[in-house]
Every structure is written in C-alpha cells, then in structure tokens.
Protein backbone atom coordinates (compact mmCIF):
# COMPACT_ATOMS: atom_id res chain seq x y z
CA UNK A 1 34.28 33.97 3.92
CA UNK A 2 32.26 33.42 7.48
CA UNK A 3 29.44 32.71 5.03
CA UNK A 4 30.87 30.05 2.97
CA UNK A 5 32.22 28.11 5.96
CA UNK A 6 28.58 28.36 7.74
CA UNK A 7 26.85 27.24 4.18
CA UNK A 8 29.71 23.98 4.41
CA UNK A 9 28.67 23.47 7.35
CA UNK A 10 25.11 23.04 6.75
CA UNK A 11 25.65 21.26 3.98
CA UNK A 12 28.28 18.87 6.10
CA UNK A 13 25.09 18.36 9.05
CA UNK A 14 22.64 17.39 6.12
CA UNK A 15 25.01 15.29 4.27
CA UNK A 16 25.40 13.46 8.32
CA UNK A 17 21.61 13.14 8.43
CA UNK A 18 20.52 11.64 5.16
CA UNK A 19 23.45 8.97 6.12
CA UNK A 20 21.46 8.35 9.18
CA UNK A 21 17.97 8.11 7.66
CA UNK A 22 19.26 5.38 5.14
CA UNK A 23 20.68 3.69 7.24
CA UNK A 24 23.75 0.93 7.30
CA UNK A 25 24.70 -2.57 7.86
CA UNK A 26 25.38 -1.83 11.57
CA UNK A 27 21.55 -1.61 11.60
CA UNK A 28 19.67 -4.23 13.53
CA UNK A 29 17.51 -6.78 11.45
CA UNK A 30 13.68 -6.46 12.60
CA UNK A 31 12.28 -8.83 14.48
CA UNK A 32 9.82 -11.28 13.48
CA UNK A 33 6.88 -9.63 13.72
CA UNK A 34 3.44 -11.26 15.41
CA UNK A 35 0.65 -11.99 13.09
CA UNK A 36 -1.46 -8.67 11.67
CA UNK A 37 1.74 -6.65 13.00
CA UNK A 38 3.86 -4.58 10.41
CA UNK A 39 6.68 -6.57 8.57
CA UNK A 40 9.28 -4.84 6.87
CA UNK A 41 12.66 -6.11 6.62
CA UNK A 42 15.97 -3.91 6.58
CA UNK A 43 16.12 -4.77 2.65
CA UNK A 44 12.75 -2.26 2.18
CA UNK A 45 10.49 -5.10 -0.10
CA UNK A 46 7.02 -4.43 0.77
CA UNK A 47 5.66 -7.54 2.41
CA UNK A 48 1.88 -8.53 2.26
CA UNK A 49 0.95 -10.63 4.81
CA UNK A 50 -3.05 -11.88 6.27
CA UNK A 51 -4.26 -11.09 9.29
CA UNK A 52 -8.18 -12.58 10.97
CA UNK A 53 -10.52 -10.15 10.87
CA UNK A 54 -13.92 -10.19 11.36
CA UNK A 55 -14.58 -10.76 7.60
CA UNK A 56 -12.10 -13.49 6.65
CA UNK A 57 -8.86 -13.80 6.29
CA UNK A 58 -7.35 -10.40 5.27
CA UNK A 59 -4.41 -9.22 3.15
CA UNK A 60 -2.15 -6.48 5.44
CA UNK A 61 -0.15 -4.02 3.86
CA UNK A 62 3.83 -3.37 5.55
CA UNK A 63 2.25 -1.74 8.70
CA UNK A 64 -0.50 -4.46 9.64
CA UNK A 65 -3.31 -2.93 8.61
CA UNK A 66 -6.14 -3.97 6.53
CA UNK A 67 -5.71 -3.84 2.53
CA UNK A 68 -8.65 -3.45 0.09
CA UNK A 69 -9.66 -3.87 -3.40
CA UNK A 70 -12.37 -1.60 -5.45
CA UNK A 71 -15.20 -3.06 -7.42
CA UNK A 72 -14.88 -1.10 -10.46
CA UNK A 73 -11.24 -2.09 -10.81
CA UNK A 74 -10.22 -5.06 -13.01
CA UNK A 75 -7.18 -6.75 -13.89
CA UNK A 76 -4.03 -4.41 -13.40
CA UNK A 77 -6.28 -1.29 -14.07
CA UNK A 78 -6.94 1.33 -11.54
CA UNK A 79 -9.80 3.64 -10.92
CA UNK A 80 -9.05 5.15 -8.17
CA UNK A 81 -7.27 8.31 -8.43
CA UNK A 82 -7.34 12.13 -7.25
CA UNK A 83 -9.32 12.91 -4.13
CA UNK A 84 -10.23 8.51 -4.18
CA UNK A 85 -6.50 7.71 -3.94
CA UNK A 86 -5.86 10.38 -1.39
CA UNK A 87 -8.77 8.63 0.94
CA UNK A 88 -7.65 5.49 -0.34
CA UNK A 89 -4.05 5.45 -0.83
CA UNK A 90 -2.63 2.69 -3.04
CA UNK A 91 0.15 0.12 -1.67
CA UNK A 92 2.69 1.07 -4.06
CA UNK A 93 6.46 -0.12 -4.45
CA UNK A 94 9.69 1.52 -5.99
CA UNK A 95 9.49 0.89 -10.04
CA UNK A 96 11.72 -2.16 -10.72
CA UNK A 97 10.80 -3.73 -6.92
CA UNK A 98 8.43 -6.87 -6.03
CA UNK A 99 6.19 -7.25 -3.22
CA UNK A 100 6.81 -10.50 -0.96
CA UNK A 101 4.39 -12.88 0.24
CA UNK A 102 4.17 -13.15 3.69
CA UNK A 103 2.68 -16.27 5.98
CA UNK A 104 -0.73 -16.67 4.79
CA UNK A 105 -0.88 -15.34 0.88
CA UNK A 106 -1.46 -17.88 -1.22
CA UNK A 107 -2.21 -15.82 -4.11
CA UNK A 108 -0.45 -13.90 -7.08
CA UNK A 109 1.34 -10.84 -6.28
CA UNK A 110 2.31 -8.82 -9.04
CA UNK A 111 2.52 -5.02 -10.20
CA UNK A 112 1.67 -2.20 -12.77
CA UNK A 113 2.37 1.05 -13.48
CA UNK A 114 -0.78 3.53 -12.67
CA UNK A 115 -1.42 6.50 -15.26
CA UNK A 116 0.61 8.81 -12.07
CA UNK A 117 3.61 6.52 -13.01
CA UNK A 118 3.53 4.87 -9.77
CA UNK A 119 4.46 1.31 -9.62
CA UNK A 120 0.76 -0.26 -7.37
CA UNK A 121 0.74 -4.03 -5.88
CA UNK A 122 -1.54 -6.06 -7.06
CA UNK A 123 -3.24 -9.63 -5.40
CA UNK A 124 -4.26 -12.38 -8.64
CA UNK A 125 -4.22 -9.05 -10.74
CA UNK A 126 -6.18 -6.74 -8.65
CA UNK A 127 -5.02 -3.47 -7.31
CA UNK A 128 -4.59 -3.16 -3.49
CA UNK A 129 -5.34 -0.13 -1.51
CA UNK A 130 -5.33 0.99 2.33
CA UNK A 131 -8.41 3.15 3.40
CA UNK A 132 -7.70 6.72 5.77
CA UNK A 133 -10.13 5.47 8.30
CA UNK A 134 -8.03 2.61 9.76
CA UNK A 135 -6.60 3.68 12.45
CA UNK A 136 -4.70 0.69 13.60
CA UNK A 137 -4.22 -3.29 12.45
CA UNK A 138 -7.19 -5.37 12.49
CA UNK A 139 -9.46 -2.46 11.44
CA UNK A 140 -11.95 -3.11 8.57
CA UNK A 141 -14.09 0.57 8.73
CA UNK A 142 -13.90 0.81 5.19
CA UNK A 143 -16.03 -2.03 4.23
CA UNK A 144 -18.87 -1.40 1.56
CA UNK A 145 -17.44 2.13 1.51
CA UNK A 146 -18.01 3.45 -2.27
CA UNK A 147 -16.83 -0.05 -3.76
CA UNK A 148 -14.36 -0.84 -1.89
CA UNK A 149 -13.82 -4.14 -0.30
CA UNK A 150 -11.68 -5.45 2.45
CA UNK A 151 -8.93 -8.06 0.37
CA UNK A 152 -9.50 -11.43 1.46
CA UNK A 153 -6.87 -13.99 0.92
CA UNK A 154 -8.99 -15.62 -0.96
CA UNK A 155 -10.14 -13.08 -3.92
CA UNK A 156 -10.04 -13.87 -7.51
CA UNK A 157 -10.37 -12.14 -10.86
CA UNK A 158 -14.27 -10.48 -10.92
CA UNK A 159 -15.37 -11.65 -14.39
CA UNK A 160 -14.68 -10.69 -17.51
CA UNK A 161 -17.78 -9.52 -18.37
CA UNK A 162 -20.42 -7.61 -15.96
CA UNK A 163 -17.95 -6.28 -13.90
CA UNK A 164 -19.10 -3.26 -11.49
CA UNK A 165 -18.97 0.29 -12.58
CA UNK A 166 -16.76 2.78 -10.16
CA UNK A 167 -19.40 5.07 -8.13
CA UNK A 168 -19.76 8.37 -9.84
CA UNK A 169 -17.47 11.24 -9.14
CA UNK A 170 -19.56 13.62 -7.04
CA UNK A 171 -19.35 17.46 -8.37
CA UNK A 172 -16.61 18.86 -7.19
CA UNK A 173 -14.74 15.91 -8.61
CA UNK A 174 -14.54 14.02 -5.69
CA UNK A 175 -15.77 10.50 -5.14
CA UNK A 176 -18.08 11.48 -1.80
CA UNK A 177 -14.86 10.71 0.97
C-alpha cells in the first residue's frame, strides 16, 4: 500500500509541474522587446521580426537571431534535412499555427508541411532556417556556408528556371557541417 501512495504522489508532483511549465493567465505579458531581441508573446505565435546586420536588413527568428534561406530550395520545398537540418535547424511552428510579422517584414509569411511532417515558416515562399554557429542576435557566421544565405527582408522568389542545385551530400551522408 506504501507503494501506491508514493507512486500518487509522484504522479501528484508531476501533474504540479507540467501546470507550471504551461503556464496561466496570472502570467506576466512580455515586454516589448528592443529591436534584434527575442519576441515571443504569452500566446506562443512565432514572431519574425528584422534586425541590421552587417548584410542588410535581416529576418530574426523568436530569439533574435539571424534567419537564413538555402539556394537549392524553392518555393515551399525543402532540401535540407538529416545531418543539414540538425546544423541548420528549420523555424518551424505547431501544425494549424501562423507565424506573425513583426516591425520590419514586409513580406509574405506563410507555411508547409516538410516530408518529417513538421509544419516550417516560410518568407514570399521560401523556407527559413537558423544556422548552429550563431551564438547570439546580430550574428551572420553562416553566410555563404554550403548555400545558405542570411534572409534579407527583402528576398524574393529565385526563378523559376535555373535555380541552384543543393551542394552534394558528402559520404557519410552528411552535407560537410
């Protein structure tokens, strides 16, 4: 009997902390954050906001930092997956959610479902990444790394036709990270 009180117990704690990690309406709205700084509101929507870099104008993911787009990538179709999505980790939503528009994006946002069955943001139809080696807001280190470009506010649609190939998976499967 000792056993089954201790297991209700447990159960009672972890029941206490998932309430706390989801939090409530007695939690305090964010603040407005400063420009390039991370921007998510108590409702969870992914915003995607610009921050200056020293490229351009640059989209921003939630947590301020730098978003990116890959050349061989075209309109809602992602080529980056396995060991590239792990070094570049798509900016993904919950299925069924939209990502806002923060000060600064005057482009499309929209989404589509990659072949893991994740839901991935897009900007004018392009699919939006972060890169590893960013450690903080601002950063742009993965410039020119294997196709991948830092998201300007101002990207469009490559063309149609004579659009870039993804770089070639090295051996091991990999895409050189």
């Amino acid at each position: 009997m000792s056993a089954l009180r201790h297991v209700a117990g447990l159960l009672i704690v972890a029941g206490i902390a998932v309430a706390a990690c989801t939090g409530s309406a007695a939690s305090p709205a964010p603040s407005a954050a400063a420009p390039g700084s991370p921007s998510v509101p108590a409702s969870g929507a992914v915003i995607v906001g610009t921050a200056t870099t020293g490229l351009g104008t640059a989209l921003t993911g939630p947590d301020g930092k730098t978003l990116y787009i890959h050349a061989g990538d075209s309109a809602r179709t992602s080529t980056c997956a396995g060991g590239c999505a792990t070094a570049w980790p798509p900016l993904t939503v919950t299925a069924g959610q939209r990502p806002t528009a923060g000060t600064g994006v005057t482009g499309q946002l929209g989404t589509f479902t990659r072949s893991d069955g994740t839901t991935q943001v897009t900007y004018n139809g392009l699919p939006l990444y972060h890169w590893q080696g960013d450690a903080k807001p601002g950063d742009t280190t993965g410039q020119g790394i294997a196709g991948f470009s830092v998201a300007l506010a101002t990207a469009t649609l490559p063309p149609a036709s004579g659009t870039a190939s993804p770089p070639a998976p090295s051996a091991s499967g990999g895409y050189g990270y």
